[in-house]
PDB file of N, CA and C in Angstrom:
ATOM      1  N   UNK A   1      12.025   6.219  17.134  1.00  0.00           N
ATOM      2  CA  UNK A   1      11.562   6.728  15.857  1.00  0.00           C
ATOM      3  C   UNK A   1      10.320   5.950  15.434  1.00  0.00           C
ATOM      4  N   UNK A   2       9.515   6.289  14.784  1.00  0.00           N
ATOM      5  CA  UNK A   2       8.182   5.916  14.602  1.00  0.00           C
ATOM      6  C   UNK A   2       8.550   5.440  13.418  1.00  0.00           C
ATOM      7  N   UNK A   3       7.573   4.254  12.992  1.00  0.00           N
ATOM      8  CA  UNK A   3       7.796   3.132  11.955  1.00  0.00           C
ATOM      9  C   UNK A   3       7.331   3.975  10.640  1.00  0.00           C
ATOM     10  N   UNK A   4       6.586   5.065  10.782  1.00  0.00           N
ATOM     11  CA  UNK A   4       6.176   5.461   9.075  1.00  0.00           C
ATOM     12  C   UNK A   4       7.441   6.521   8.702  1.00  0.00           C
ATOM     13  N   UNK A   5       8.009   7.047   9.640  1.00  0.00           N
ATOM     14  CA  UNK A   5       9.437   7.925   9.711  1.00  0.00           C
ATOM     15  C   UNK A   5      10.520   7.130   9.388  1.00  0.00           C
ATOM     16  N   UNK A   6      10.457   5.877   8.963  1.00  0.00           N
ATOM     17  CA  UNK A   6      11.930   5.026   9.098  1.00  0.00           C
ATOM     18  C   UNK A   6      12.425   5.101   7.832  1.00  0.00           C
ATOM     19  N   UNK A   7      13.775   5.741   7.587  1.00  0.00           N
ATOM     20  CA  UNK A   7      14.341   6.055   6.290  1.00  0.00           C
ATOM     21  C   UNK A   7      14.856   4.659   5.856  1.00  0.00           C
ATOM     22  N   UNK A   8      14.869   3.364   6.828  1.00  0.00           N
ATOM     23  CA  UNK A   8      15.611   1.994   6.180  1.00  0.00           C
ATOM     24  C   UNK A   8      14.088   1.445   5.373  1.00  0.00           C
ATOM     25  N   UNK A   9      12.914   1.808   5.447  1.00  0.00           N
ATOM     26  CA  UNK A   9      11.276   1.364   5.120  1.00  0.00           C
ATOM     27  C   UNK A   9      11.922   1.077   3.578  1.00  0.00           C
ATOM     28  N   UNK A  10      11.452  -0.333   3.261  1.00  0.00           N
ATOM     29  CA  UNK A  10      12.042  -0.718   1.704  1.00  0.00           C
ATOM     30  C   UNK A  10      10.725   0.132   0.554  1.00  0.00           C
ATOM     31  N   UNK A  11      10.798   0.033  -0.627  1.00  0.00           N
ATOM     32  CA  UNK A  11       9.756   0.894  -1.729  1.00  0.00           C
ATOM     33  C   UNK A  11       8.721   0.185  -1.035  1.00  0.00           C
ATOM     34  N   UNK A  12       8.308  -0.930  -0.895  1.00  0.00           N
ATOM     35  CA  UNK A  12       7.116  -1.748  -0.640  1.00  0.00           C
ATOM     36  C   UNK A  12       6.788  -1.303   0.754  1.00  0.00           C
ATOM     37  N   UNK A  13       7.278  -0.947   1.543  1.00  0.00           N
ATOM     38  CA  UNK A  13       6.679  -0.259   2.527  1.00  0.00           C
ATOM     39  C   UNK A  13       6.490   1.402   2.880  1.00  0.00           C
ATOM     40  N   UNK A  14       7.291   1.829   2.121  1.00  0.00           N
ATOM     41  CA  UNK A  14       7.016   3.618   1.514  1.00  0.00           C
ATOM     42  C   UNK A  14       5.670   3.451   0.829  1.00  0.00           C
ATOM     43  N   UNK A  15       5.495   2.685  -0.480  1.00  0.00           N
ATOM     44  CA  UNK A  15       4.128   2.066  -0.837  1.00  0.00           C
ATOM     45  C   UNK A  15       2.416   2.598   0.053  1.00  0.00           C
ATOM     46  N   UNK A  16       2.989   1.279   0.796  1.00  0.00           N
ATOM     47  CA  UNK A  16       1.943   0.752   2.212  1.00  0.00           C
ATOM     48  C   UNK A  16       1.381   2.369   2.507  1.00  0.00           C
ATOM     49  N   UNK A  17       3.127   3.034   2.992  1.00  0.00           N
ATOM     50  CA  UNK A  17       2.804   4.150   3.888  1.00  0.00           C
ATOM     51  C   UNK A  17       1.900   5.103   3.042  1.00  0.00           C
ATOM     52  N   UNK A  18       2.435   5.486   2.236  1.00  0.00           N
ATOM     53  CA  UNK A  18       1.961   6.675   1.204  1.00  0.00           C
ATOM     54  C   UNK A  18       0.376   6.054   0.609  1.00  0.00           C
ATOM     55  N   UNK A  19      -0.058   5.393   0.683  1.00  0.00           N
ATOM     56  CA  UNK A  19      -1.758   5.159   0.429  1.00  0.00           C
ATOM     57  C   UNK A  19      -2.586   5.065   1.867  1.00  0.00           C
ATOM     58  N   UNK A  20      -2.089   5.018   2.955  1.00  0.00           N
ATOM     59  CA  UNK A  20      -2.594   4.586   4.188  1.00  0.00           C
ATOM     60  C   UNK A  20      -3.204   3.074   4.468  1.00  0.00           C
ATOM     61  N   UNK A  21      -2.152   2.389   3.934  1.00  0.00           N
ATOM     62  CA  UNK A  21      -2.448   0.829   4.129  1.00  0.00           C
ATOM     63  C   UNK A  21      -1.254   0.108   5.400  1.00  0.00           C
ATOM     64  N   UNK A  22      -1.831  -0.378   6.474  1.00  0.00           N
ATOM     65  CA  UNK A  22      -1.414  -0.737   7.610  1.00  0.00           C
ATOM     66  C   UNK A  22      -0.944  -2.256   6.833  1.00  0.00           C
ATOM     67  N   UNK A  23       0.109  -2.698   7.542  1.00  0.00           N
ATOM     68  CA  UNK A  23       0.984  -3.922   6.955  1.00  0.00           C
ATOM     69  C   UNK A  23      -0.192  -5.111   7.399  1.00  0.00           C
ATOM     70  N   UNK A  24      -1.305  -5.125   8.640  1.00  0.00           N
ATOM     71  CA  UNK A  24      -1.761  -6.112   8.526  1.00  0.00           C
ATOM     72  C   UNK A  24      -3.158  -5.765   7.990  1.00  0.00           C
ATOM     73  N   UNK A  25      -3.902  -4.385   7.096  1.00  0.00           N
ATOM     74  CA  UNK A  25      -4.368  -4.572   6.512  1.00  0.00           C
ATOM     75  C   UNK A  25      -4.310  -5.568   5.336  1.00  0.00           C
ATOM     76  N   UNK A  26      -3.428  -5.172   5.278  1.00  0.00           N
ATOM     77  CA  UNK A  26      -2.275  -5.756   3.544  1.00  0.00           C
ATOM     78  C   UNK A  26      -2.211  -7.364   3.485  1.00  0.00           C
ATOM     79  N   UNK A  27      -1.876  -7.676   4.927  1.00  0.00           N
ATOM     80  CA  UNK A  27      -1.490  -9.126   4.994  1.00  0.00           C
ATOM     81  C   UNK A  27      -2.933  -9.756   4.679  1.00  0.00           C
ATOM     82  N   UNK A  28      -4.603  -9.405   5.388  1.00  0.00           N
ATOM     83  CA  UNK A  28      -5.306  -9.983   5.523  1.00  0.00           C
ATOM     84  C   UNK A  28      -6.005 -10.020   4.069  1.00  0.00           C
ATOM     85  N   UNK A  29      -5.375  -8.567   3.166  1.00  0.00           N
ATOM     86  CA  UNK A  29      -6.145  -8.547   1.922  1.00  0.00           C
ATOM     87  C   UNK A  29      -5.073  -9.420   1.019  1.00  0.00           C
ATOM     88  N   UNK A  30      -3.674 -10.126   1.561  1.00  0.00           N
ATOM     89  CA  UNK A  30      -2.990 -10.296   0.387  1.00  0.00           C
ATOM     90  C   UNK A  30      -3.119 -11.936   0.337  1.00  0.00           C
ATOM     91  N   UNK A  31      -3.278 -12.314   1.859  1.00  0.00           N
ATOM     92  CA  UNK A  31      -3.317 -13.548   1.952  1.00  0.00           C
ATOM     93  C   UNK A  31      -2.076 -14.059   2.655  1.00  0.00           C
ATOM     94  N   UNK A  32      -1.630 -13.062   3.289  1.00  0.00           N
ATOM     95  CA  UNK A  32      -0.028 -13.515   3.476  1.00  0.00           C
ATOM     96  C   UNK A  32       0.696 -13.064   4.912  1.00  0.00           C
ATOM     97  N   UNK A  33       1.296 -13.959   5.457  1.00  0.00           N
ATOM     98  CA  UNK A  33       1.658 -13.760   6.921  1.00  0.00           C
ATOM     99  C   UNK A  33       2.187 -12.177   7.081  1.00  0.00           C
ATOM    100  N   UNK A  34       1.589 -11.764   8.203  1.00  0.00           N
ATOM    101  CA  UNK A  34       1.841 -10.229   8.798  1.00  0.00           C
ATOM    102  C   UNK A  34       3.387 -10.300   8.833  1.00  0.00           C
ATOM    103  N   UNK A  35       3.909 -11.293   9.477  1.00  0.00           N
ATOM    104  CA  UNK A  35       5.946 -11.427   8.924  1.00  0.00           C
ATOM    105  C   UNK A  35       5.821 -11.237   7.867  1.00  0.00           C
ATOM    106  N   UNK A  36       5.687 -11.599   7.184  1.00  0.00           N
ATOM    107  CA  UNK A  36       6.361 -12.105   5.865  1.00  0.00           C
ATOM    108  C   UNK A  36       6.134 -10.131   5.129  1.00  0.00           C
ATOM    109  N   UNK A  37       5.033  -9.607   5.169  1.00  0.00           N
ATOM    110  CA  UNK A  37       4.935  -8.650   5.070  1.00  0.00           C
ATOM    111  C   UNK A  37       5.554  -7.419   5.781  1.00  0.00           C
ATOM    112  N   UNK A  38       6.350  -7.809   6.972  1.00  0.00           N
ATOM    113  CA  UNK A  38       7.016  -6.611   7.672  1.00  0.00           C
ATOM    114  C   UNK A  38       8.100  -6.773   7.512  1.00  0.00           C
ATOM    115  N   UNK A  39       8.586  -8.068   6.650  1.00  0.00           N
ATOM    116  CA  UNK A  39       9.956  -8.527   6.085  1.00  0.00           C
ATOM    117  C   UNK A  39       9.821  -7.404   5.051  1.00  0.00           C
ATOM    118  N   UNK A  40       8.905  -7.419   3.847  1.00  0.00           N
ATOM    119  CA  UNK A  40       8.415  -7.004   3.062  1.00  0.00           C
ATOM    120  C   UNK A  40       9.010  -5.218   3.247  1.00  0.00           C
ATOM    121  N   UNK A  41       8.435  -4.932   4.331  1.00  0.00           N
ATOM    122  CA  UNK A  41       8.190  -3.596   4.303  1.00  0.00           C
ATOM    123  C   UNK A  41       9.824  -2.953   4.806  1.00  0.00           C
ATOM    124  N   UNK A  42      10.490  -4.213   5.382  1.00  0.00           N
ATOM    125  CA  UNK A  42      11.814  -3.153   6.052  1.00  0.00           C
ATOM    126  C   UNK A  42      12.915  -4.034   5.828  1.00  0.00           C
ATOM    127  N   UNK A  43      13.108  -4.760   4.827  1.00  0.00           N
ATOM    128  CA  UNK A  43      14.017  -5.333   4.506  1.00  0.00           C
ATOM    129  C   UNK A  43      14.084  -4.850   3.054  1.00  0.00           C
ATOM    130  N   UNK A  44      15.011  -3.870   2.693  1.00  0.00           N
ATOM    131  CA  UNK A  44      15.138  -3.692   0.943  1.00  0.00           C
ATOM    132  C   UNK A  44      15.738  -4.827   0.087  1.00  0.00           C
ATOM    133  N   UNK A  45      15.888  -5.510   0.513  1.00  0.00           N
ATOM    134  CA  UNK A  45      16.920  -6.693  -0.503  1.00  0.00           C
ATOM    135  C   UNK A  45      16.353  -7.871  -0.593  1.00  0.00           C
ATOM    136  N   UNK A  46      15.545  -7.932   0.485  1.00  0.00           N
ATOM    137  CA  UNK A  46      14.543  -9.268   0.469  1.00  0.00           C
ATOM    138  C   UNK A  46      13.598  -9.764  -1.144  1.00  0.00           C
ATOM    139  N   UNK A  47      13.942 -10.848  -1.023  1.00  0.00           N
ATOM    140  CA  UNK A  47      12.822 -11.106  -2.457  1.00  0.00           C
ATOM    141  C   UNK A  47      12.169 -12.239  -2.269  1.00  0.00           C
ATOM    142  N   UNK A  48      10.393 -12.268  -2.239  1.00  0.00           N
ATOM    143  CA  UNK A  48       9.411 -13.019  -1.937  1.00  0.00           C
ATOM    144  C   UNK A  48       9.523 -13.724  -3.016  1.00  0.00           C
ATOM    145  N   UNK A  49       9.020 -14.958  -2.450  1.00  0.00           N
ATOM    146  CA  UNK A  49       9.332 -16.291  -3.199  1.00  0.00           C
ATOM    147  C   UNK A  49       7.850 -15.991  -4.334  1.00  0.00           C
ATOM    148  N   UNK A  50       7.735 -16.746  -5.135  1.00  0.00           N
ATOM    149  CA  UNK A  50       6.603 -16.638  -6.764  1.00  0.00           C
ATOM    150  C   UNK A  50       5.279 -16.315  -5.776  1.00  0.00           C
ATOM    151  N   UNK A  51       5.405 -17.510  -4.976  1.00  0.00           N
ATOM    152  CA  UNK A  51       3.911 -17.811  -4.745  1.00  0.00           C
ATOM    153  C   UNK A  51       3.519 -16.213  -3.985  1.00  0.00           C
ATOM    154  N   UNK A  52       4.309 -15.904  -2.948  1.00  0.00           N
ATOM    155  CA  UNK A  52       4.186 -14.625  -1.993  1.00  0.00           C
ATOM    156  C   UNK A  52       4.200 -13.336  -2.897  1.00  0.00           C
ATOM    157  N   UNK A  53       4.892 -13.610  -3.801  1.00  0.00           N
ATOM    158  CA  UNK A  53       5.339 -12.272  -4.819  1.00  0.00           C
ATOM    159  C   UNK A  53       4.072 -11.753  -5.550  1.00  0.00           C
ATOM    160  N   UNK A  54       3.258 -13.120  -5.986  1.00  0.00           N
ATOM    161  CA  UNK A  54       1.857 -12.652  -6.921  1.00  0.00           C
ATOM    162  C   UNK A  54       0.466 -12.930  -6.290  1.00  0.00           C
ATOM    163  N   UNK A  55       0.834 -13.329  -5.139  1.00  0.00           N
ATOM    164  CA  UNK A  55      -0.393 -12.487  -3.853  1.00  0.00           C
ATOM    165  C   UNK A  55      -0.203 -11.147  -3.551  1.00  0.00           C
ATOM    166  N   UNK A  56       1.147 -10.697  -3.459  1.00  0.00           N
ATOM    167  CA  UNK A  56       1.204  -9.350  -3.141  1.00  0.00           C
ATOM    168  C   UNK A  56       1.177  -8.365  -4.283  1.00  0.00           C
ATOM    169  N   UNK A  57       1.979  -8.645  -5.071  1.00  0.00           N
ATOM    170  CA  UNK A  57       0.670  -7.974  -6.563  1.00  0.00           C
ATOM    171  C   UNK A  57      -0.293  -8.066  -6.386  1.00  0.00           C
ATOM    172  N   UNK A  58      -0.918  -9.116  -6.938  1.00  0.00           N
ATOM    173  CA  UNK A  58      -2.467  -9.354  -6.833  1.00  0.00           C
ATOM    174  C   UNK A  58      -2.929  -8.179  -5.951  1.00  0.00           C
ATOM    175  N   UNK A  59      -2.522  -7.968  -4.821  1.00  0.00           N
ATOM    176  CA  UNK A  59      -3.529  -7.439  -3.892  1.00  0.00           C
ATOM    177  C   UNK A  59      -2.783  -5.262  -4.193  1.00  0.00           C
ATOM    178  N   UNK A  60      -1.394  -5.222  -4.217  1.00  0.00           N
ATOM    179  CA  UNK A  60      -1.086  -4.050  -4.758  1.00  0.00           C
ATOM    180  C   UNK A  60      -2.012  -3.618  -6.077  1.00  0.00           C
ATOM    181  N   UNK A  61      -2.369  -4.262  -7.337  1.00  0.00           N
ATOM    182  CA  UNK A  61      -3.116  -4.206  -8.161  1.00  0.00           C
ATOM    183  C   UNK A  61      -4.301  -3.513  -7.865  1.00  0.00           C
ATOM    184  N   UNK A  62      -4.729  -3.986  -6.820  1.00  0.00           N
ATOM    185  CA  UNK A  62      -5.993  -3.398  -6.464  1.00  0.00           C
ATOM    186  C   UNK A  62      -6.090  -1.789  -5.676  1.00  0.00           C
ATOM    187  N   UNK A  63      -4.917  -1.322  -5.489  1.00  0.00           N
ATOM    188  CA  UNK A  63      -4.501  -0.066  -4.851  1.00  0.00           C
ATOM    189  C   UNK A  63      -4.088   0.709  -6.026  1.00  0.00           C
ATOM    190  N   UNK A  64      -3.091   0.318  -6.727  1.00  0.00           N
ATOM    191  CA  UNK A  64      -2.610   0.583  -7.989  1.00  0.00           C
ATOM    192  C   UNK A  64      -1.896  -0.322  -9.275  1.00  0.00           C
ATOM    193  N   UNK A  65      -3.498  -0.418 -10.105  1.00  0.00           N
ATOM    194  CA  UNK A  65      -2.839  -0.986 -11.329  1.00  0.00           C
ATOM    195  C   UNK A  65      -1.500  -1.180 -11.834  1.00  0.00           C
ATOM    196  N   UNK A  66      -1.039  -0.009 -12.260  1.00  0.00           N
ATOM    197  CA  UNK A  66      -0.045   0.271 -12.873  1.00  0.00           C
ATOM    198  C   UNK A  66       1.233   0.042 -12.569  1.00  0.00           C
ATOM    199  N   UNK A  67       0.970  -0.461 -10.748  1.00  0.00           N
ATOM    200  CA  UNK A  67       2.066  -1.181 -10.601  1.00  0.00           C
ATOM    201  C   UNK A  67       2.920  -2.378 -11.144  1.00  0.00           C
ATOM    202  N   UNK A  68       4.102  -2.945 -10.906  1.00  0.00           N
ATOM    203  CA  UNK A  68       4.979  -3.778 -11.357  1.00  0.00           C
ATOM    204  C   UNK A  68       6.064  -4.195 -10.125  1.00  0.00           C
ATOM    205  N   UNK A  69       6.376  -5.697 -10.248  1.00  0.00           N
ATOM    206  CA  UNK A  69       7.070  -6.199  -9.473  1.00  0.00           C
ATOM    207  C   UNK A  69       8.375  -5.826  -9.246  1.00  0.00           C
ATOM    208  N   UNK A  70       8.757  -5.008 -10.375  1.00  0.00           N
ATOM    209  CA  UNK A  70      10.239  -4.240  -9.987  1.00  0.00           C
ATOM    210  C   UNK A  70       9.888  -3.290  -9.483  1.00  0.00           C
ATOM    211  N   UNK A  71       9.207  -2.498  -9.547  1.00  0.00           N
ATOM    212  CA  UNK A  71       8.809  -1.194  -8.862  1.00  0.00           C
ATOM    213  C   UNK A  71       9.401  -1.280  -7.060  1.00  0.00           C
ATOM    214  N   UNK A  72       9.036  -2.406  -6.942  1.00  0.00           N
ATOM    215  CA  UNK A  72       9.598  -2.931  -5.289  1.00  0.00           C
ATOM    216  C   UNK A  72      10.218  -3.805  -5.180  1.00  0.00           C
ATOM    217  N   UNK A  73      11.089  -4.956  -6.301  1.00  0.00           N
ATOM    218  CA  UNK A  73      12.034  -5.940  -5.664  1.00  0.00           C
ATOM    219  C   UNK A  73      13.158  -5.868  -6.762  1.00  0.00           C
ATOM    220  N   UNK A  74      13.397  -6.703  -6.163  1.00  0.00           N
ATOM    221  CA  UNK A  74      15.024  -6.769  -6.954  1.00  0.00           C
ATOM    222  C   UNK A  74      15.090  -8.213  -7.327  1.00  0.00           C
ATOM    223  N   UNK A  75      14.620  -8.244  -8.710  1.00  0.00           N
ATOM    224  CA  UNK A  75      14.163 -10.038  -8.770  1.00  0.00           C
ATOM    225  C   UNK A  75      14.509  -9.575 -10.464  1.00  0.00           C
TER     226      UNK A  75
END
């Protein structure tokens, strides 16, 4: 099964998919290990520590404002 087809893909990587942002685009614009971001993308329960959490805002922000950190974690 192909990785943009994967029904386990957490919101943060439905996200990624649905704007056409590749996980190591993301990593190089977020500042943040390509793991740590494919944790990100296919682990739903996972929750990035402060520092990882508001790099990856930070850099979601720039795709879409209006986003929010619950929108994708469970924190």
């Amino acid at each position: 099964m192909s990785w943009w087809k994967n029904p386990k893909r957490s919101k943060f990587g439905r996200f990624l998919d649905k704007n056409g942002v590749t996980q190591t685009e993301f990593a190089k614009k977020s500042h943040v290990s390509k793991t740590t971001i494919s944790t990100l993308c296919n682990e739903k329960n996972y929750s990035p520590s402060p520092k990882v959490l508001k790099r990856v805002m930070d850099a979601i922000k720039k795709i879409d404002e209006n986003k929010r950190p619950n929108d994708f974690f469970n924190i």
